[in-house]
Protein backbone atom coordinates (compact mmCIF):
# COMPACT_ATOMS: atom_id res chain seq x y z
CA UNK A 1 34.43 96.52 -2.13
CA UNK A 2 32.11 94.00 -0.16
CA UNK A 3 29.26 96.68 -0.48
CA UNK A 4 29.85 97.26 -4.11
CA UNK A 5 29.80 93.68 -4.63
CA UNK A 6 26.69 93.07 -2.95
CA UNK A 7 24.84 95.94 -4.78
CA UNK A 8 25.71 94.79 -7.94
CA UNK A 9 24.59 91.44 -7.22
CA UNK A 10 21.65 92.37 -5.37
CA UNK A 11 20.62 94.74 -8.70
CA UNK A 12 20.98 91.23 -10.86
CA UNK A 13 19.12 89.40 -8.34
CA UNK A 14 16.55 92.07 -8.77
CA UNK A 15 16.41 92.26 -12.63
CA UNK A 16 16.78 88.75 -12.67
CA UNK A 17 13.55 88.40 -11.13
CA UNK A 18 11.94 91.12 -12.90
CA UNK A 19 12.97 89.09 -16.28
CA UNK A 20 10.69 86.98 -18.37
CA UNK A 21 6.99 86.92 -19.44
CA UNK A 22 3.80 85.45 -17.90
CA UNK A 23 1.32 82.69 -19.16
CA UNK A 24 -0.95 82.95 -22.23
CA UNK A 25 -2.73 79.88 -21.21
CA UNK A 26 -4.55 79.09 -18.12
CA UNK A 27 -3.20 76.01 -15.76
CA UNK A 28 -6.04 73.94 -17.01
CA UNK A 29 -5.36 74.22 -20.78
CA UNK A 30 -1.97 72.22 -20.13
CA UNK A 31 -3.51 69.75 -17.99
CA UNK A 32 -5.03 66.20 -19.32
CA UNK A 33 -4.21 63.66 -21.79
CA UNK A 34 -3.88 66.08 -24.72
CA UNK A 35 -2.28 69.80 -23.03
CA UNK A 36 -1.86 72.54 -25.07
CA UNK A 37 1.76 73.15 -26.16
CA UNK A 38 2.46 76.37 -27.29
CA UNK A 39 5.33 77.49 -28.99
CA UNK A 40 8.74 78.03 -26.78
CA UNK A 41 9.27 81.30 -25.66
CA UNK A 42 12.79 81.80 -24.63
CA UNK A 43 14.04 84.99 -23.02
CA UNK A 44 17.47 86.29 -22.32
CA UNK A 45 16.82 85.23 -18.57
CA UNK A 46 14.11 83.07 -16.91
CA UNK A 47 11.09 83.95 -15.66
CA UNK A 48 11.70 83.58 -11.78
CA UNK A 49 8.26 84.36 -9.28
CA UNK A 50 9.16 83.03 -6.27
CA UNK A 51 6.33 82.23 -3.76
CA UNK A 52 8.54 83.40 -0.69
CA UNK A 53 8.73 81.31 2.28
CA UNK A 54 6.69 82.37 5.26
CA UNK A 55 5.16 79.39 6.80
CA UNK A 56 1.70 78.93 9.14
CA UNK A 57 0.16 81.78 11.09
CA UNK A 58 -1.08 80.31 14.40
CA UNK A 59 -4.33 78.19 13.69
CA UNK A 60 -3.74 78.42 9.85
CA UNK A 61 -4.10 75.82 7.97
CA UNK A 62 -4.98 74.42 4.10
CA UNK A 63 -8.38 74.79 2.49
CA UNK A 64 -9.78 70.75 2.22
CA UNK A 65 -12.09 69.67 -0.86
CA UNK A 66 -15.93 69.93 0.23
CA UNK A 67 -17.01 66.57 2.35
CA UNK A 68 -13.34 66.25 3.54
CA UNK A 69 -11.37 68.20 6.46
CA UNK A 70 -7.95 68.81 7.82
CA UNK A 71 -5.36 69.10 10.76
CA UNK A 72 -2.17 68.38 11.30
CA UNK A 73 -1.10 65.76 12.09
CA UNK A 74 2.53 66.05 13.24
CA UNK A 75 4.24 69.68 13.58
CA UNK A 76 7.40 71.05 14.46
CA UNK A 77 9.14 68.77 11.37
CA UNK A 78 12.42 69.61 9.85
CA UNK A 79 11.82 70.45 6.05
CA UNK A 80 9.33 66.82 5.63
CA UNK A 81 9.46 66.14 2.52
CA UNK A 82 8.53 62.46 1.75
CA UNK A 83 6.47 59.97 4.21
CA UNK A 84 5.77 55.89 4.09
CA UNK A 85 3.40 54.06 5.66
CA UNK A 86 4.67 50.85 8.13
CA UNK A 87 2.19 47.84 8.32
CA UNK A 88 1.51 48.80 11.64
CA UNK A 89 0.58 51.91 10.65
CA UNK A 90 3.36 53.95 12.24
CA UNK A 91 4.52 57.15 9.38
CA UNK A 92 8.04 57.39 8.81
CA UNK A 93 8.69 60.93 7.48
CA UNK A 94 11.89 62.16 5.89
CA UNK A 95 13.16 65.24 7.16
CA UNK A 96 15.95 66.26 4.34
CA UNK A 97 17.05 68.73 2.21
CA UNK A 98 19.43 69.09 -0.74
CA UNK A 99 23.20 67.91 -0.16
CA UNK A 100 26.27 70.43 -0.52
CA UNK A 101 26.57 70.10 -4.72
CA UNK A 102 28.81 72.69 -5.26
CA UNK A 103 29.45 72.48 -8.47
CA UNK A 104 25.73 72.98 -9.45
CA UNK A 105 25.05 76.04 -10.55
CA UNK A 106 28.45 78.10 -11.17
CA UNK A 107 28.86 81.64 -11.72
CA UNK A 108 27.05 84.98 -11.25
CA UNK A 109 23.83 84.41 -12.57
CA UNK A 110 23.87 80.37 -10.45
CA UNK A 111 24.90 82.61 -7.26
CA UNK A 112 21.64 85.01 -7.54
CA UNK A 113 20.03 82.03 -8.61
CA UNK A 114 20.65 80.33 -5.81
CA UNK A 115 19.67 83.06 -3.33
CA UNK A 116 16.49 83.85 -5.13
CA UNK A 117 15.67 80.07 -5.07
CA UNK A 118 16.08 80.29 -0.73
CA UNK A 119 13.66 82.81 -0.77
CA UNK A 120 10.98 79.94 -1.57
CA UNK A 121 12.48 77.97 1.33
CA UNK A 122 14.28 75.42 -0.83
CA UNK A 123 18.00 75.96 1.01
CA UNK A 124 18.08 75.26 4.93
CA UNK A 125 20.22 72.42 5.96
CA UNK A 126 19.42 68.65 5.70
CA UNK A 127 18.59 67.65 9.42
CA UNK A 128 19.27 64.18 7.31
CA UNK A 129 17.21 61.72 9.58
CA UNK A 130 14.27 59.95 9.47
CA UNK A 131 11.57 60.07 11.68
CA UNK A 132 9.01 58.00 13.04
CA UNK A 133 5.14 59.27 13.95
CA UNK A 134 2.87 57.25 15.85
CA UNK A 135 -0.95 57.84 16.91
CA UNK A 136 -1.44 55.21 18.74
CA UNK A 137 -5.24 55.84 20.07
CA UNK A 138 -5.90 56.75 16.27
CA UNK A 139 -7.21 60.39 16.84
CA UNK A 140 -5.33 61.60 13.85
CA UNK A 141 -2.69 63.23 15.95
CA UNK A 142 1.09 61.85 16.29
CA UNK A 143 1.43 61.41 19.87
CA UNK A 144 4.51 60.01 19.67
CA UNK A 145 7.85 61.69 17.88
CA UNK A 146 11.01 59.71 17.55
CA UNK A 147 14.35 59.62 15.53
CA UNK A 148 14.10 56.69 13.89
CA UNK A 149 17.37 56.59 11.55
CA UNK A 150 19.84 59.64 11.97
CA UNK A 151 23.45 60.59 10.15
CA UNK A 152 22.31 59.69 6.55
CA UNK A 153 23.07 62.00 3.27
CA UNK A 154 19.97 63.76 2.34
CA UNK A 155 17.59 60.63 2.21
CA UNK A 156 14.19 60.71 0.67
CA UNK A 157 12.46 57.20 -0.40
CA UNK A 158 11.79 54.70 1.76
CA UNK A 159 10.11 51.01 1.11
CA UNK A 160 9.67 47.71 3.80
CA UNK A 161 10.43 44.38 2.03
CA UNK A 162 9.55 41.83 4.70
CA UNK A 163 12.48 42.95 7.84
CA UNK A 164 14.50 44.63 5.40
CA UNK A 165 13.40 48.31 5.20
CA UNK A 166 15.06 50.41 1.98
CA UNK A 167 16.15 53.92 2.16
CA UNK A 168 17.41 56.02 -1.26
CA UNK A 169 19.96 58.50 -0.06
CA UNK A 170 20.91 60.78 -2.81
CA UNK A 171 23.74 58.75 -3.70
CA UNK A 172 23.36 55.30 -2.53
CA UNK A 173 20.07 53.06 -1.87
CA UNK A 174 20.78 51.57 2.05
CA UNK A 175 19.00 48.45 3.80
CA UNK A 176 18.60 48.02 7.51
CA UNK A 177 17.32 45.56 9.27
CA UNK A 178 13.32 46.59 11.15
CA UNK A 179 11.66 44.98 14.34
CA UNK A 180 7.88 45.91 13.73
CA UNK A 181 6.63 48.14 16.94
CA UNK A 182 10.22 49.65 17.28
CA UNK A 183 10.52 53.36 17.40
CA UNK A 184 14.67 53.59 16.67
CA UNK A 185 17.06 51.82 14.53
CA UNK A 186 21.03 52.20 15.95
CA UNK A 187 22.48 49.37 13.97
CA UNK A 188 24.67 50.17 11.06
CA UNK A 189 23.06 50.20 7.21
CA UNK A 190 23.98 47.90 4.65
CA UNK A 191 25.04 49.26 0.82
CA UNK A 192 22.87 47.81 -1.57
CA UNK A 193 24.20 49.95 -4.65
CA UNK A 194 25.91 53.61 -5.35
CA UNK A 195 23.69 56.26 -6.70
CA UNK A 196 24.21 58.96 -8.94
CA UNK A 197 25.60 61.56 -6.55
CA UNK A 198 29.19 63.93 -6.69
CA UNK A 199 29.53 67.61 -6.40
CA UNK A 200 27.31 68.08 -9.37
CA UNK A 201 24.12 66.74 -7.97
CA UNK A 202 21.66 69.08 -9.77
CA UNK A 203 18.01 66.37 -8.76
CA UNK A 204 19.21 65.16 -5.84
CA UNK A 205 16.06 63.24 -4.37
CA UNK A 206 16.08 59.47 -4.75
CA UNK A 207 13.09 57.51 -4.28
CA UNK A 208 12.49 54.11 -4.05
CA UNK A 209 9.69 51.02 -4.03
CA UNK A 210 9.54 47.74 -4.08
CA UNK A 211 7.43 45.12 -6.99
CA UNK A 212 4.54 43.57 -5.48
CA UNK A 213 6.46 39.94 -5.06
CA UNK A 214 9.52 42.24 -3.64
CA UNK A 215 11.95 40.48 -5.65
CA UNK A 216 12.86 44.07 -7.48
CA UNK A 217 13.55 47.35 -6.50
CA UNK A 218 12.17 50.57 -8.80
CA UNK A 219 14.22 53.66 -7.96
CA UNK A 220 14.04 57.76 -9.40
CA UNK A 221 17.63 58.95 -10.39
CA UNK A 222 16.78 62.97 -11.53
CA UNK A 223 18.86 64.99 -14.67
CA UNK A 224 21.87 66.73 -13.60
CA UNK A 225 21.01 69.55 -15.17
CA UNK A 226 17.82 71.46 -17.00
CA UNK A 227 18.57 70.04 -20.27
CA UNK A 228 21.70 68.67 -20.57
CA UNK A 229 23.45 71.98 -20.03
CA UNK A 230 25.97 70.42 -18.53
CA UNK A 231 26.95 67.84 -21.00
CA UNK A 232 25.43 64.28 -21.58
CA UNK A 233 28.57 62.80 -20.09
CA UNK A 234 27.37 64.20 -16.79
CA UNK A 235 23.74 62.12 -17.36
CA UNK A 236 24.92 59.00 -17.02
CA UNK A 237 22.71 57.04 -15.30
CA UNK A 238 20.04 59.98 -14.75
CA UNK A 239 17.18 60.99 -16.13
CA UNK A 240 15.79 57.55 -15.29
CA UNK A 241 14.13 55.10 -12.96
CA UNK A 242 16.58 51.95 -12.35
CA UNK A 243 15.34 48.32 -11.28
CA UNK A 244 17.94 46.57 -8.99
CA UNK A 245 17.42 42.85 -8.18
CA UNK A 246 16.80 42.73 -4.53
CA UNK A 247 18.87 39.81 -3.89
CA UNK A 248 22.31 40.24 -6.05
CA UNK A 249 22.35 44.32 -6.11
CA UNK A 250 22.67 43.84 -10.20
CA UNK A 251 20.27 46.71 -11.76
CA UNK A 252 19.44 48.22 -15.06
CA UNK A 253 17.66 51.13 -16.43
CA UNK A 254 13.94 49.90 -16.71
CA UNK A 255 13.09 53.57 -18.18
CA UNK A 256 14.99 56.80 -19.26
CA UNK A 257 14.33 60.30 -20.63
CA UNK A 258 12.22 61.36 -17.55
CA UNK A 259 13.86 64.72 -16.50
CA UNK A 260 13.05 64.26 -12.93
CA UNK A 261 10.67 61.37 -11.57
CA UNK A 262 9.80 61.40 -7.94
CA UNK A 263 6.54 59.66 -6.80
CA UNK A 264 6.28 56.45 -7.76
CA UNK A 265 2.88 54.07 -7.52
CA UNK A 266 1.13 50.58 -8.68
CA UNK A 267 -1.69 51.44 -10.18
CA UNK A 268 -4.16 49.03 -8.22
CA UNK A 269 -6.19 47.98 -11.71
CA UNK A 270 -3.49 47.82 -13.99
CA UNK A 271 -0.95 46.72 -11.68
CA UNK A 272 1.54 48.96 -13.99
CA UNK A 273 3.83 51.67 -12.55
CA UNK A 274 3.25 54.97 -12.38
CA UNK A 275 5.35 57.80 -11.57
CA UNK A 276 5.04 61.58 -11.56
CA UNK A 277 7.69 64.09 -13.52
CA UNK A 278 8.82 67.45 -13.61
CA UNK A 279 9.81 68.40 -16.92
CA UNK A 280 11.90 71.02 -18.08
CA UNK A 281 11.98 74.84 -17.51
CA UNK A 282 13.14 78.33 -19.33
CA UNK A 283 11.02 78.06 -22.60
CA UNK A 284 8.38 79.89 -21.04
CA UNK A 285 5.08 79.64 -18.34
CA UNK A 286 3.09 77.86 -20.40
CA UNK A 287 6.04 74.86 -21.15
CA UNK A 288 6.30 72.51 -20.23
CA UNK A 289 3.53 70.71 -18.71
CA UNK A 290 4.86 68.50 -15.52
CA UNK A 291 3.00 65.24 -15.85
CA UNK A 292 1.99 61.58 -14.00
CA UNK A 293 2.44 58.22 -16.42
CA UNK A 294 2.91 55.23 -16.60
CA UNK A 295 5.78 53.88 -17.43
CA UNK A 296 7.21 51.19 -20.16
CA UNK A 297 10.07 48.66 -19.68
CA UNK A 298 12.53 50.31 -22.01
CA UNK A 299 10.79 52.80 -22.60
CA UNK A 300 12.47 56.69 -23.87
CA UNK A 301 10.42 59.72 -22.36
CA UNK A 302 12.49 62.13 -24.48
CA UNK A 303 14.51 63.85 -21.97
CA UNK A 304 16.66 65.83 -22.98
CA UNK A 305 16.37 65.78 -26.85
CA UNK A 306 12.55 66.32 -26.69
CA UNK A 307 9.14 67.03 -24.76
CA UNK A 308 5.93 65.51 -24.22
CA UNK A 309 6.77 62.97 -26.71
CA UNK A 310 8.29 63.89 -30.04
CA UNK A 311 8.25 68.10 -29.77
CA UNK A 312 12.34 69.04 -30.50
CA UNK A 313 14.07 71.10 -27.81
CA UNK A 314 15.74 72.76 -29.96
CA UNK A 315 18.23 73.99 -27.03
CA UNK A 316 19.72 70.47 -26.72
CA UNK A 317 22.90 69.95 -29.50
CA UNK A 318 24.03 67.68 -30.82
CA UNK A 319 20.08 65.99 -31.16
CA UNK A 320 19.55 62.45 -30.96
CA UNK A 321 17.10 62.12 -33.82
CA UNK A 322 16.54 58.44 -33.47
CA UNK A 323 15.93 58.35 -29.81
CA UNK A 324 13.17 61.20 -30.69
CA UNK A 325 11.44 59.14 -33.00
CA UNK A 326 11.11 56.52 -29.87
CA UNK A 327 10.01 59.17 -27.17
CA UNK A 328 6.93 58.14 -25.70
CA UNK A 329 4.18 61.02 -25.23
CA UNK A 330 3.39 61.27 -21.18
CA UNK A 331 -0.37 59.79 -20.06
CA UNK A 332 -1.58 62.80 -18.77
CA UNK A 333 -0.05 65.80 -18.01
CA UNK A 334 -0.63 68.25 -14.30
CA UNK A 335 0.01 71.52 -15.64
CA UNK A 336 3.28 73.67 -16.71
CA UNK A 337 5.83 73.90 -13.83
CA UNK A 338 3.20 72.71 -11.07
CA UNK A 339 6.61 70.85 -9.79
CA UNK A 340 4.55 67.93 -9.20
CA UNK A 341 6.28 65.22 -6.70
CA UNK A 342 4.07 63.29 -4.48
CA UNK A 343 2.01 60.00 -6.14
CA UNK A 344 -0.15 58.04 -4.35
CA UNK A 345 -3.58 56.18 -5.16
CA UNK A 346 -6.73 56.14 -3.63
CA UNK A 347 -6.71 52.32 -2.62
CA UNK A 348 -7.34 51.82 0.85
CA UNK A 349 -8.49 55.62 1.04
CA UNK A 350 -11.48 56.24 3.23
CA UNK A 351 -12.56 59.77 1.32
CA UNK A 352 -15.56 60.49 -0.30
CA UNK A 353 -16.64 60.79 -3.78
CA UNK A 354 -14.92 61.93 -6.34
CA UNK A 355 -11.87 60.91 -4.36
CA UNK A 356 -12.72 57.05 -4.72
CA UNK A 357 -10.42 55.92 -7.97
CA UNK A 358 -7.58 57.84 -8.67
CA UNK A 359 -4.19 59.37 -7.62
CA UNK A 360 -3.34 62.19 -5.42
CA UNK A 361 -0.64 64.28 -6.51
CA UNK A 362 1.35 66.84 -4.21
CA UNK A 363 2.61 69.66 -6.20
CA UNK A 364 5.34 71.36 -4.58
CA UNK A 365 4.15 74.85 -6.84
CA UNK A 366 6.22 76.77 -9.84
CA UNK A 367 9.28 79.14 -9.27
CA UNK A 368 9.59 79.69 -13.98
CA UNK A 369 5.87 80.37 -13.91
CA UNK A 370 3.48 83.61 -13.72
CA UNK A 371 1.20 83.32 -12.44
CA UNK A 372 1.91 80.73 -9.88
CA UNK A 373 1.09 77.15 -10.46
CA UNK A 374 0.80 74.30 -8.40
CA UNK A 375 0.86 74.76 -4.19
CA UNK A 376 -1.89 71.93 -3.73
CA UNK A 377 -2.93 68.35 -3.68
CA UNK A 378 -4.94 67.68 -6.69
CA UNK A 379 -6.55 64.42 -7.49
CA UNK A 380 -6.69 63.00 -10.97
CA UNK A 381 -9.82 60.30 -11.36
CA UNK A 382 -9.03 56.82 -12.77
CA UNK A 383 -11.13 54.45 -14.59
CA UNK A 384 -10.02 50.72 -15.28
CA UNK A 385 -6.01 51.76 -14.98
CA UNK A 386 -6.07 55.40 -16.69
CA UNK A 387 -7.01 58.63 -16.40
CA UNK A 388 -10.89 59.44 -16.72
CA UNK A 389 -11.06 63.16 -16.02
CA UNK A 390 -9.96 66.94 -15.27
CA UNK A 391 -8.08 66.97 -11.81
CA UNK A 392 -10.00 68.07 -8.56
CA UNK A 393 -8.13 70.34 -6.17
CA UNK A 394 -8.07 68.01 -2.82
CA UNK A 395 -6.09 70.54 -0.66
CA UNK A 396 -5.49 74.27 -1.75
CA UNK A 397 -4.31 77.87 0.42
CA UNK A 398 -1.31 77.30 0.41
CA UNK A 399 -0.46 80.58 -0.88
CA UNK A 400 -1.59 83.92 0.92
CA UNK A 401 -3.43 86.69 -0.17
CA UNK A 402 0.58 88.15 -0.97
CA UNK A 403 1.49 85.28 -2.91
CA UNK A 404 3.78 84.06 -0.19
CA UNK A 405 3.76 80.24 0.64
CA UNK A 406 2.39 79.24 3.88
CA UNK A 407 3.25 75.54 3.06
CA UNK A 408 4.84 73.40 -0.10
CA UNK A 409 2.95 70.05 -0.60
CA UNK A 410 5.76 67.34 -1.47
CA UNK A 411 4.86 63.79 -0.12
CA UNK A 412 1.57 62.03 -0.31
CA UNK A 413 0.24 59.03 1.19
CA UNK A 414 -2.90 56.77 2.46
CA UNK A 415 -2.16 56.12 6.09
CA UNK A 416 -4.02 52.66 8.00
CA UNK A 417 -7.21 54.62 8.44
CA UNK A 418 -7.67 55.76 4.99
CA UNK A 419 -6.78 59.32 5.34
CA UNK A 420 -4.45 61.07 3.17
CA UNK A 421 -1.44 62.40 4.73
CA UNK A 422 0.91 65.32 2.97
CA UNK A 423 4.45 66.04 3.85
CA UNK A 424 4.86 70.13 3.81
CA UNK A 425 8.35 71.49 4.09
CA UNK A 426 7.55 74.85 4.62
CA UNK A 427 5.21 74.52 6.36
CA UNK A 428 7.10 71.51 8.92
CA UNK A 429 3.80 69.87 9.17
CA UNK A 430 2.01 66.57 7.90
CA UNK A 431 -1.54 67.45 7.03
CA UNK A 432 -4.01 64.93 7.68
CA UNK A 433 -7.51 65.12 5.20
CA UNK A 434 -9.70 63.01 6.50
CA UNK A 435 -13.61 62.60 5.69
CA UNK A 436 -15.71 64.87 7.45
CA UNK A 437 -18.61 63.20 9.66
């Protein structure tokens, strides 16, 4: 019966990857401030072309943009998947993973689903800790390795408000207290509020920074579900970035209808937030385009009653014409299912031209798209607060010559020597692109 079982499922697993259709348009023609949007094209089941996991060959490592180079600079990770810089300059790297959720995802076609998904590397345990990296003789290697907060629930943001450092576990946001030059914290965390979390947990990563005075607190609560498959009474809360006032714990959504935000950045010009968003999936390769924006007190994105502004998913019933006609059309979008997480910009970055104004974007690369998009570090140039030009691939081979992923790019940041550091969770490194000399 087990045997049976298995073949049958195994046969779905196999059609359901052999389901779908591939892109019309190239990556580029749904990248920029005006993408192309073709028409949807649903099919009976969605595309699926998993990149399967595979991780570094000995001495392997990422292709850097021309004047730049790379190395790693801490290996042996645990699924890293989002880093932040101390003022000392030690890295603090999150090594996580999704929490048990099992109500995500019911059924047959969730079960093969899920299975397909760990193919790409997106299912080992959470080793749930943080960790702290230190080079002290700054020769862009982590000499030192230590477990710097342990036991927490699949955490992923982290911000320092003068002693009080901030983690955003998927369903609460935590404070502890933080001696500057120490490599462990043992005391107990304080609650500052509940997150979205439960057995139904579909975007479960929660990140989190602080306003330049540090009075507020800006965290990304993901969808609980593509598009509201799962009923709107299941989105409360989601889809949305919250502000919570540091000192009382009160909060509010500052902006909603943004399927899943992730990075999160002050523009250094502007002084305006930024974040970057993975929009929704099954209407095809070429839809919808993942984008970076900036983002409006109050402001609707259009999740889940529309995309990239006012364009009707017509999937989503009952519609919310009114909130449609508020949506707000993204600044500039990084190509159709690119999966694009990691924000950071360029201030304080020591790389050469064309790498000078602008934000670096980790894309954590497409599972709904074929051909493969994303797997890279791209860099979108800025001029006086906004986008001034096509991307520029920073860090690329991350696929092989089998389409199988050596790495995943996730988190992205500017570390105290103004190199750009990248959290891979396949790959259990952090990259290190320096300028070449």
């Amino acid at each position: 019966m087990q045997t049976s079982r298995l073949t049958v499922v195994l046969t779905l697993a196999a059609v359901l990857v052999a389901c779908g259709e591939t892109a019309v348009l190239k990556v580029a023609e749904g990248t920029g401030p005006s993408p192309e949007l073709p028409a949807p094209n649903k099919t009976l089941l969605p595309t699926v072309n998993i990149a399967p996991a595979v991780g570094w060959s000995d001495g392997a490592k990422p292709t850097a943009a021309p004047g730049t180079q790379v190395a790693a600079f801490a290996e042996g990770l645990d699924h890293p998947r989002w880093l932040y810089v101390l003022p000392n300059g030690d890295v603090l790297v999150a090594e996580t993973n999704a929490p048990p959720k099992p109500d995500d995802s019911k059924g047959l076609r969730g079960w093969v689903m899920k299975r397909v998904m760990g193919r790409a590397g997106a299912t080992v345990p959470s080793a749930n800790r943080i960790t702290l990296l230190r080079d002290s003789n700054h020769d862009g290697v982590a000499e030192t390795k230590t477990t710097f907060i342990e036991n927490l629930n699949s955490p992923f943001g982290m911000t320092l408000v003068g002693n009080d450092l901030y983690v955003a576990d998927t369903d609460r946001l935590l404070r502890f207290n933080y001696v500057e030059g120490e490599t462990t914290i043992s005391s107990k965390p304080m609650k500052v509020i509940d997150l979205p979390g439960g057995p139904l947990n579909h975007h479960w990563t929660k990140n989190v920074i602080a306003s330049a005075d540090g009075s507020k607190l800006y965290v990304t609560v993901g969808s609980n579900s593509n598009v509201g498959e799962n009923g709107l009474d299941q989105e409360q809360g989601r889809a949305a970035i919250w502000e919570v006032d540091r000192a009382t714990g009160n909060h509010r959504i500052f902006a909603s209808g943004l399927r899943n935000p992730n990075g999160m950045a002050w523009e250094p010009n502007s002084k305006a937030l930024w974040t970057a968003v993975n929009e929704r999936d099954e209407i095809g390769s070429d839809l919808v385009p993942d984008y970076i924006t900036s983002v409006k007190d109050g402001g609707f994105y259009g999740w889940p009653f529309s995309y990239y502004g006012q364009h009707v998913d017509a999937r989503v019933s009952p519609q919310d014409p009114a909130l449609v006609a508020k949506a707000i059309a993204p600044d500039y979008a990084v190509g159709p299912h690119t999966a694009s997480l990691g924000l950071t910009f360029a201030e304080g970055s020591k790389l050469p031209a064309p790498f000078t104004e602008g934000a670096f974007i980790g894309q954590h690369g497409s599972w709904n798209r074929d051909p493969h998009s994303g797997y890279k570090v791209i860099f979108v140039p800025f001029h006086n607060g906004k986008p001034s030009g096509a991307p520029v691939d920073v860090l690329s081979g991350f696929l092989n010559k089998d389409e199988e992923a050596m790495g995943r790019p996730v988190g992205v940041v500017i570390d105290q020597q103004g190199s750009l550091l990248v959290a891979d969770d396949v790959g259990n490194k952090v990259w290190r692109v320096s300028a070449t000399r």
